[in-house]
PDB file of N, CA and C in Angstrom:
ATOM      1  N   UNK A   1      -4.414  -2.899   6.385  1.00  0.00           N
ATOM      2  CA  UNK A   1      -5.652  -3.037   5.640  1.00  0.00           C
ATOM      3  C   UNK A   1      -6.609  -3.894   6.471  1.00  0.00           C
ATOM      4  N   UNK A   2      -7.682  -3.317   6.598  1.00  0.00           N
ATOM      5  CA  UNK A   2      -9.106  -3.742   7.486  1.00  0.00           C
ATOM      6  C   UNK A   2      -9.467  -5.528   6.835  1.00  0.00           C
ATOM      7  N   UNK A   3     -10.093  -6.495   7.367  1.00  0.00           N
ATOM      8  CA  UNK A   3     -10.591  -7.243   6.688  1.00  0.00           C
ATOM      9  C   UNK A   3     -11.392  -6.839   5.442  1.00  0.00           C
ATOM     10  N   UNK A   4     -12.350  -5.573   6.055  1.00  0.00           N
ATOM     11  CA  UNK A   4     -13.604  -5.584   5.522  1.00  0.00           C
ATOM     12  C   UNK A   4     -12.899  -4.741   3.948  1.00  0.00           C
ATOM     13  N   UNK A   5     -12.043  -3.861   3.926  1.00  0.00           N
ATOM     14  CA  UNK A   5     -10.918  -3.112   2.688  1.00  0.00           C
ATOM     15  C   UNK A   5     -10.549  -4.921   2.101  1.00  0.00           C
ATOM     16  N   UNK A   6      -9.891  -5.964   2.716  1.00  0.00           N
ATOM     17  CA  UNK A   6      -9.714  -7.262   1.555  1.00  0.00           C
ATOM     18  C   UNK A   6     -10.637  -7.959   1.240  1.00  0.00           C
ATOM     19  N   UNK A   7     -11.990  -7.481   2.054  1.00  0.00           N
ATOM     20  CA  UNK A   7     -13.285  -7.838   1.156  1.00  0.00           C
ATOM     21  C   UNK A   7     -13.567  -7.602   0.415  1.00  0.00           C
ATOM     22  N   UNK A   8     -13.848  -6.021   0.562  1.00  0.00           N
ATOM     23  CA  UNK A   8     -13.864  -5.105  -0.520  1.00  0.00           C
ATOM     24  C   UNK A   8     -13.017  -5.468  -2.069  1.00  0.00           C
ATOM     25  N   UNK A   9     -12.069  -5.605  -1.740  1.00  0.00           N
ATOM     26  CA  UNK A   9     -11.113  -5.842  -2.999  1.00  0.00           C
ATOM     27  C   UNK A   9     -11.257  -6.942  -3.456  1.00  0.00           C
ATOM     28  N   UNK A  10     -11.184  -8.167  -2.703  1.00  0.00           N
ATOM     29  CA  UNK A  10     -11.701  -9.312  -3.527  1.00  0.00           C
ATOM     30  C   UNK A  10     -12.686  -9.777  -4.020  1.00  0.00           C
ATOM     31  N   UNK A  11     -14.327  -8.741  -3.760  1.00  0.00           N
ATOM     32  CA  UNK A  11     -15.376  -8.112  -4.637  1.00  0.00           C
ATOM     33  C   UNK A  11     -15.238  -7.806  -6.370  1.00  0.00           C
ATOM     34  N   UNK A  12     -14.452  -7.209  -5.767  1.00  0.00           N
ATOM     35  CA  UNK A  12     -13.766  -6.141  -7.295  1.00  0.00           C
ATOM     36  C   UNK A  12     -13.336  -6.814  -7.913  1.00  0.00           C
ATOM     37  N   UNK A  13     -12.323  -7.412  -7.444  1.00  0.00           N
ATOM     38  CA  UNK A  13     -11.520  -8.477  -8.317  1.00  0.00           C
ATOM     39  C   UNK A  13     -12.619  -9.432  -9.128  1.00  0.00           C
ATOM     40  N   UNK A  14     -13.251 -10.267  -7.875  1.00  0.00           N
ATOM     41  CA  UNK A  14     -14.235 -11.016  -8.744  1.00  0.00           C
ATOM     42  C   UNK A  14     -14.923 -10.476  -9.725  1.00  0.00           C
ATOM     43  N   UNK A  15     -15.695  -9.583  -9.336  1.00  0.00           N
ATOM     44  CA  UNK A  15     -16.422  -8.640 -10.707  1.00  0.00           C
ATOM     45  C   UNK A  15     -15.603  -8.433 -11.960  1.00  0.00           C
ATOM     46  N   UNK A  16     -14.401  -8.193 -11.971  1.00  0.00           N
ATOM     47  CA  UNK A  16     -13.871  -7.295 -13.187  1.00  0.00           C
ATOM     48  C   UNK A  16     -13.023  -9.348 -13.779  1.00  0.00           C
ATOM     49  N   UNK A  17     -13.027  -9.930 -12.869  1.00  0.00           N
ATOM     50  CA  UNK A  17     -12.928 -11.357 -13.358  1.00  0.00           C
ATOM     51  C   UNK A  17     -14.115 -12.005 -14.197  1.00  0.00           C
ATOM     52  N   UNK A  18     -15.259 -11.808 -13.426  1.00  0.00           N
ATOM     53  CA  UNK A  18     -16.960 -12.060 -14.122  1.00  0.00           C
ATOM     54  C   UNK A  18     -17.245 -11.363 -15.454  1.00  0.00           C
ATOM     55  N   UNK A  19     -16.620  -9.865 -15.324  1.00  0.00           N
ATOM     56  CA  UNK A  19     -16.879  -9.152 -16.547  1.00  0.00           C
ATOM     57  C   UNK A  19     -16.129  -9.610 -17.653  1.00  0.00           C
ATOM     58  N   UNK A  20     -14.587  -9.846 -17.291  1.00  0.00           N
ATOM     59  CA  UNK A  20     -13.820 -10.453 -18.719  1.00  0.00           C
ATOM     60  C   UNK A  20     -14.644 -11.842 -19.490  1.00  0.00           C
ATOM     61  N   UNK A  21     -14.914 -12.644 -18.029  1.00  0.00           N
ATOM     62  CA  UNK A  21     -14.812 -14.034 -18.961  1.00  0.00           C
ATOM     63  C   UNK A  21     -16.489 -13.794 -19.580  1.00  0.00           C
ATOM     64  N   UNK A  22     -17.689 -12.443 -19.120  1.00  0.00           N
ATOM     65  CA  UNK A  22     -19.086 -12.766 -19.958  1.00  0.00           C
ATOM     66  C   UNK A  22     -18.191 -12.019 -21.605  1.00  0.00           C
ATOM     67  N   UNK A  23     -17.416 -11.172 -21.323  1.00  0.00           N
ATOM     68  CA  UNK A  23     -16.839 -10.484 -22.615  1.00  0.00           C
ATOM     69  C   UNK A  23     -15.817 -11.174 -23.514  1.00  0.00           C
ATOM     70  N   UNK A  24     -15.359 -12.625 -22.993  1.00  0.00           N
ATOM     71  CA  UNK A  24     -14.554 -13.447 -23.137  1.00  0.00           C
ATOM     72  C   UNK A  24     -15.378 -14.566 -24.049  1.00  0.00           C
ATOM     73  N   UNK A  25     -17.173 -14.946 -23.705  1.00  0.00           N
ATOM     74  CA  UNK A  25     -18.154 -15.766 -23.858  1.00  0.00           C
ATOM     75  C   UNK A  25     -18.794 -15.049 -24.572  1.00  0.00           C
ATOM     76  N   UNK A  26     -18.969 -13.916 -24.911  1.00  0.00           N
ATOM     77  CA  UNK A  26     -20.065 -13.948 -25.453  1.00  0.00           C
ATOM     78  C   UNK A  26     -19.557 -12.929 -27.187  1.00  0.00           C
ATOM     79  N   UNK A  27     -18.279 -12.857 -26.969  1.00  0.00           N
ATOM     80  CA  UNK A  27     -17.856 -12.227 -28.419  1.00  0.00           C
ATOM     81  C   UNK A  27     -16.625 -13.039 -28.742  1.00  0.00           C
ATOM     82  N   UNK A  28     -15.732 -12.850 -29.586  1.00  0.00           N
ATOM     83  CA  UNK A  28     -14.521 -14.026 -30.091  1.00  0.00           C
ATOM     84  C   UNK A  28     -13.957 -14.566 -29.455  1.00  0.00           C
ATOM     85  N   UNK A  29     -14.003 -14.040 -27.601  1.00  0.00           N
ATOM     86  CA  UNK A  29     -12.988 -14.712 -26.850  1.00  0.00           C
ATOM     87  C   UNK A  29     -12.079 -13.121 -26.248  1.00  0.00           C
ATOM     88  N   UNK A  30     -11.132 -13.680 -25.655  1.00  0.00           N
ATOM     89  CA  UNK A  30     -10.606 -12.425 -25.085  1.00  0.00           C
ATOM     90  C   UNK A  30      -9.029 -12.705 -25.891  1.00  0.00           C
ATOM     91  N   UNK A  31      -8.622 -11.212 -26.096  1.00  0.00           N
ATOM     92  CA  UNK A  31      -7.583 -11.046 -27.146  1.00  0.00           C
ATOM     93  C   UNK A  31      -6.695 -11.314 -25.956  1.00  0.00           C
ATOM     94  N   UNK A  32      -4.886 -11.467 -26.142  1.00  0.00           N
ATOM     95  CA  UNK A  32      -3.822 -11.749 -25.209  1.00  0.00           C
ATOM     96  C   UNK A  32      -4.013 -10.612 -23.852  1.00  0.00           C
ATOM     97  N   UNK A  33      -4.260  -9.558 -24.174  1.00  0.00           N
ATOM     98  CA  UNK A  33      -4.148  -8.723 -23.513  1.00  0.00           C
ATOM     99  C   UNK A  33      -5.544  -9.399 -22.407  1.00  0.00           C
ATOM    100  N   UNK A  34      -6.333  -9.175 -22.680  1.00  0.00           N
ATOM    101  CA  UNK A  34      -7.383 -10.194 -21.301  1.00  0.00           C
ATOM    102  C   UNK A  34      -7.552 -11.540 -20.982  1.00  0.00           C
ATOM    103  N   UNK A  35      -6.535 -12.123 -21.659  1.00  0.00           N
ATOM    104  CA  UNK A  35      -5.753 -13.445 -20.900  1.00  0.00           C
ATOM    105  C   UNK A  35      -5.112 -13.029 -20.067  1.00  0.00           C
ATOM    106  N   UNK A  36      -3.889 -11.797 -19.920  1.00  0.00           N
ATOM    107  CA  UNK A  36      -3.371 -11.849 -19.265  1.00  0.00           C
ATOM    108  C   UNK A  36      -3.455 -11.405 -18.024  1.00  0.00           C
ATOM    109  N   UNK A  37      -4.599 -10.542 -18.208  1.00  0.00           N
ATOM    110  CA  UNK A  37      -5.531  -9.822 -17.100  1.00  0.00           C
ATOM    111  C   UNK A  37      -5.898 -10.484 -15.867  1.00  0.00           C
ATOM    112  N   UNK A  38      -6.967 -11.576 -16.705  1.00  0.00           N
ATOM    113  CA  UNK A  38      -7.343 -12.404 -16.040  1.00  0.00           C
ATOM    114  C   UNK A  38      -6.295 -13.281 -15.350  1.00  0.00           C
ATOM    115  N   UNK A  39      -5.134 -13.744 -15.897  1.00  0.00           N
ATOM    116  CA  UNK A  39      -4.645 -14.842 -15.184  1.00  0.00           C
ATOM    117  C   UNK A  39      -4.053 -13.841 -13.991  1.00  0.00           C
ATOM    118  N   UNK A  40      -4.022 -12.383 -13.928  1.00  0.00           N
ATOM    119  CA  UNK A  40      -3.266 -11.512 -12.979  1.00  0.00           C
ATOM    120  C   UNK A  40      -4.142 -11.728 -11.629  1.00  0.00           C
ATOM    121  N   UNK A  41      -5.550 -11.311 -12.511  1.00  0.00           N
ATOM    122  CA  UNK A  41      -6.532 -11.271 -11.442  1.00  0.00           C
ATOM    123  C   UNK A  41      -6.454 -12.422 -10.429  1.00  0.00           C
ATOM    124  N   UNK A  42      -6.288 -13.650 -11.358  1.00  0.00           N
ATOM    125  CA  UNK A  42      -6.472 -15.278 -10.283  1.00  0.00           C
ATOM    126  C   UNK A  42      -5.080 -15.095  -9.497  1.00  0.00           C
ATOM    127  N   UNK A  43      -3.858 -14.601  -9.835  1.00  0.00           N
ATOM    128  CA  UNK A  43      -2.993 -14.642  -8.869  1.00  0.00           C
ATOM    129  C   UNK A  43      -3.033 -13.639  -7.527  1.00  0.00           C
ATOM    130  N   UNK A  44      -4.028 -12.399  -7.871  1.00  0.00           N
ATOM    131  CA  UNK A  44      -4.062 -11.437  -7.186  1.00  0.00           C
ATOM    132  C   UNK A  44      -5.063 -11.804  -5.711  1.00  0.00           C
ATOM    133  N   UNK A  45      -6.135 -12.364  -6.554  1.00  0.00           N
ATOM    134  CA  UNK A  45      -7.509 -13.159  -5.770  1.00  0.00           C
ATOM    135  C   UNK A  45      -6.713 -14.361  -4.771  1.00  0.00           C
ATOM    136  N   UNK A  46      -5.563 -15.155  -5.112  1.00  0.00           N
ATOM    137  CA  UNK A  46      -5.649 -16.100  -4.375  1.00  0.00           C
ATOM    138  C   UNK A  46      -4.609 -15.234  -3.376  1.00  0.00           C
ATOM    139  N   UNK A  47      -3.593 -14.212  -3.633  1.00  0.00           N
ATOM    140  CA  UNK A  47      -2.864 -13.414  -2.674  1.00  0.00           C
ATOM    141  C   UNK A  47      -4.092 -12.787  -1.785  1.00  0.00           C
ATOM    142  N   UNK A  48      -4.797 -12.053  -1.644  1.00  0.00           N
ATOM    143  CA  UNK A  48      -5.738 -11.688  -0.718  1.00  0.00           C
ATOM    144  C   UNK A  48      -6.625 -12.819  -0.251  1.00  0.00           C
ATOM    145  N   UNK A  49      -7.238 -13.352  -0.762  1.00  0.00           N
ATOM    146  CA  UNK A  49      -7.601 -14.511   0.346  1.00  0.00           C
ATOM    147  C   UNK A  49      -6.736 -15.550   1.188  1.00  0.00           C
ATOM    148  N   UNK A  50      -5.733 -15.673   0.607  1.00  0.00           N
ATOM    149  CA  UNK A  50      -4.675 -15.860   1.625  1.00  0.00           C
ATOM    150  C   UNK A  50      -4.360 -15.362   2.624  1.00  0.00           C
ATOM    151  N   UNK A  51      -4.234 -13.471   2.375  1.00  0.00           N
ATOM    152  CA  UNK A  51      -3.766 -12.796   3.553  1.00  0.00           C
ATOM    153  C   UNK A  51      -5.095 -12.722   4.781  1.00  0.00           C
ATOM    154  N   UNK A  52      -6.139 -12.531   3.694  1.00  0.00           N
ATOM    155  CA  UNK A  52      -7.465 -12.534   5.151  1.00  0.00           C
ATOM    156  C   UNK A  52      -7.690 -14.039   5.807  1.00  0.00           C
ATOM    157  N   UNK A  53      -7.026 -15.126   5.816  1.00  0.00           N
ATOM    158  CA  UNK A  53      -7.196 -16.555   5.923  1.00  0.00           C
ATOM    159  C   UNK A  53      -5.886 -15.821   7.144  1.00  0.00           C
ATOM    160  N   UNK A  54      -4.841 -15.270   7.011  1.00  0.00           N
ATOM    161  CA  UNK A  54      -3.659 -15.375   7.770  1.00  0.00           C
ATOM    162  C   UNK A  54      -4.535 -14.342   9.310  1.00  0.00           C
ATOM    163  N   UNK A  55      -4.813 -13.377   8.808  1.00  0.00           N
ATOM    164  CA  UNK A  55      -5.389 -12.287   9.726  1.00  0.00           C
ATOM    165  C   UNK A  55      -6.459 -13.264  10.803  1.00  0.00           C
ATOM    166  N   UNK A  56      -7.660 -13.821   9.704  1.00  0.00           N
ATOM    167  CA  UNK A  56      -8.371 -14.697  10.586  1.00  0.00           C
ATOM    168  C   UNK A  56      -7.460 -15.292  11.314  1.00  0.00           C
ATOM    169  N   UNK A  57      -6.672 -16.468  10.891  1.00  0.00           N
ATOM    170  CA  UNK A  57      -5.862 -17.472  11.822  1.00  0.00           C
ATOM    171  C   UNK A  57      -5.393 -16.573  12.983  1.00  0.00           C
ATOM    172  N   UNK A  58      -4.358 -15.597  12.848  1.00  0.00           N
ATOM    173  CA  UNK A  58      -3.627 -14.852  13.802  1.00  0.00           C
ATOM    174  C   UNK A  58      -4.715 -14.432  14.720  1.00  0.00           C
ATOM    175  N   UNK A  59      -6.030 -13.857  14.447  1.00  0.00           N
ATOM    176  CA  UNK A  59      -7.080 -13.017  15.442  1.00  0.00           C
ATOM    177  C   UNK A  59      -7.278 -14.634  16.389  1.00  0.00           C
ATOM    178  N   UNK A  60      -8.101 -15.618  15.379  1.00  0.00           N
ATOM    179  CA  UNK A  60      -8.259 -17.000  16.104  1.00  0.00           C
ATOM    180  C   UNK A  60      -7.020 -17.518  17.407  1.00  0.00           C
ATOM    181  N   UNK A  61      -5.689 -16.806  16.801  1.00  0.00           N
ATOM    182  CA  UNK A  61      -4.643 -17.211  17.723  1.00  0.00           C
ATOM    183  C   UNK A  61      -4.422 -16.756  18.914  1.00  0.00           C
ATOM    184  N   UNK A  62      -5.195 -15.560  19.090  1.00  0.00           N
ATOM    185  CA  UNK A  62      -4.748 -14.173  19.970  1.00  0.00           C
ATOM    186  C   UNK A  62      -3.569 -13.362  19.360  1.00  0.00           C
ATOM    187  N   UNK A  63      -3.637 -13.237  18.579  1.00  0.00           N
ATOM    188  CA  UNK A  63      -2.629 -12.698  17.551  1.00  0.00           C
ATOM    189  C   UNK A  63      -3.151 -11.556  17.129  1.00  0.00           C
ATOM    190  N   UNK A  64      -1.889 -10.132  16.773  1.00  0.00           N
ATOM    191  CA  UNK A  64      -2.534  -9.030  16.110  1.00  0.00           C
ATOM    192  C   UNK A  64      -3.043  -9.451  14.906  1.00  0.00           C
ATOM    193  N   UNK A  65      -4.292  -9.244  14.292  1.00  0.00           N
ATOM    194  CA  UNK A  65      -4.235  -9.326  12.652  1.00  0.00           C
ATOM    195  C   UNK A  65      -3.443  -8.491  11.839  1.00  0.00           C
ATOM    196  N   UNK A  66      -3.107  -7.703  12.592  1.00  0.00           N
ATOM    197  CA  UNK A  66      -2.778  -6.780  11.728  1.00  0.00           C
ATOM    198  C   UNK A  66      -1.020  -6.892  11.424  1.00  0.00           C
ATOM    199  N   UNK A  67      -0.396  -8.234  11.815  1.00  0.00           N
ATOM    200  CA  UNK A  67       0.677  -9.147  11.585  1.00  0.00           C
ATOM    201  C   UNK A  67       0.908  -9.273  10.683  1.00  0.00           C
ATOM    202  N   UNK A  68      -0.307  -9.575   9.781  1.00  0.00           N
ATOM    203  CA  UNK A  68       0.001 -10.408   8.478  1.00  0.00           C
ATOM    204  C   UNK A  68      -0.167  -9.456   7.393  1.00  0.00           C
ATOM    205  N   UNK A  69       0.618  -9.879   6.330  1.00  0.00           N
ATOM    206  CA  UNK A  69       1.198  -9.092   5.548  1.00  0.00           C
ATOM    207  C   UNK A  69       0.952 -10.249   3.999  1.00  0.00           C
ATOM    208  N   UNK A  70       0.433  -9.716   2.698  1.00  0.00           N
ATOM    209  CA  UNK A  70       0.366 -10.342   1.862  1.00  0.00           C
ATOM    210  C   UNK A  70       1.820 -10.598   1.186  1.00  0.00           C
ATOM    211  N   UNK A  71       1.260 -12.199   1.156  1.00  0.00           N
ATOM    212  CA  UNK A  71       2.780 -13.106   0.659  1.00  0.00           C
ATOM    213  C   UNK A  71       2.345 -12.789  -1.260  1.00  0.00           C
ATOM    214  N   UNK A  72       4.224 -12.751  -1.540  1.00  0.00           N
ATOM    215  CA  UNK A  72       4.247 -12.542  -3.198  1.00  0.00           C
ATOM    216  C   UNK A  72       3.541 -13.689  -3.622  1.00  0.00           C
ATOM    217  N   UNK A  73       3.886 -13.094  -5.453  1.00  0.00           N
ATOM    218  CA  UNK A  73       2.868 -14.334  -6.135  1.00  0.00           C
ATOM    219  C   UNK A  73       3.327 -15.660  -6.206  1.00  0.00           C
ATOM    220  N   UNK A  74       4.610 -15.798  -6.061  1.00  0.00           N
ATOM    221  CA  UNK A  74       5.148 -17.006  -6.042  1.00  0.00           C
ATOM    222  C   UNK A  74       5.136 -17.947  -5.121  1.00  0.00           C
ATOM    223  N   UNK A  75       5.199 -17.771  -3.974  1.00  0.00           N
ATOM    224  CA  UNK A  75       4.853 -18.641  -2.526  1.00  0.00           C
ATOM    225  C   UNK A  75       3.204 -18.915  -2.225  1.00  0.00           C
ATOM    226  N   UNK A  76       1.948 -17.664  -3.057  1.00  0.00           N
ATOM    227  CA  UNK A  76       1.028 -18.358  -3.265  1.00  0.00           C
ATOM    228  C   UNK A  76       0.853 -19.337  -4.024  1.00  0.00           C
ATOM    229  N   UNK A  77       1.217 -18.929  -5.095  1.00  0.00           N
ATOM    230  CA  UNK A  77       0.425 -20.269  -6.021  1.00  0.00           C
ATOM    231  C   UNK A  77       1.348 -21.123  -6.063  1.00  0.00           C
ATOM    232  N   UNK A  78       2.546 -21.679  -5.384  1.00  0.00           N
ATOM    233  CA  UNK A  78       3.053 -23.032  -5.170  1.00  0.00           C
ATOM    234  C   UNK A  78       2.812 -24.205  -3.610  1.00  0.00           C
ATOM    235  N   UNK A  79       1.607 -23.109  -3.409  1.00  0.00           N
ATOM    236  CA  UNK A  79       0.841 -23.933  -2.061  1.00  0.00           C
ATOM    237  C   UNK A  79       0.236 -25.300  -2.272  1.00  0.00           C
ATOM    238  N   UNK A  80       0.490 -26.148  -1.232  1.00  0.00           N
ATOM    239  CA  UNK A  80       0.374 -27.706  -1.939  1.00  0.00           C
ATOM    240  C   UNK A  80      -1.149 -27.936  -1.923  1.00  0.00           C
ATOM    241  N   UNK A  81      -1.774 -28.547  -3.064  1.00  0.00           N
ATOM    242  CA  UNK A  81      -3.466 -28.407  -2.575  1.00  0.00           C
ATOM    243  C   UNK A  81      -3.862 -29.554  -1.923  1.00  0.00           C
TER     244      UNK A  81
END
């Protein structure tokens, strides 16, 4: 996958993230089912910017980008901040 394809996607992501929470704000709130959406989306969003952060690093390294490979959801979101 191209950088510019995990751009692309983490576009999308954001958008359909922007769309829950104005549909989240501006009527009762979002039922379980777009809680859970959303919290998919934030795990999905921080897996691709991760992997284009790895591609950058590796290109920065002299490295193929095309090395890096998106890490599961669990080894993202237990990254130390």
């Amino acid at each position: 996958m191209a950088d510019e394809q995990i751009s692309d996607y983490i576009e999308a992501l954001v958008k359909e993230e922007h769309d829950l929470l104005d549909r989240g704000g501006s009527e009762r709130g979002l039922d379980a089912a777009g809680h859970e959406r959303l919290a998919a989306i934030h795990v999905e969003l921080d897996r691709y910017w991760d992997l284009l952060r790895q591609r950058r690093a590796r290109r920065a390294a002299g490295q193929d980008p095309e090395g890096a490979s998106p890490r599961d959801a669990d080894t993202v979101e237990h990254y130390l901040q």
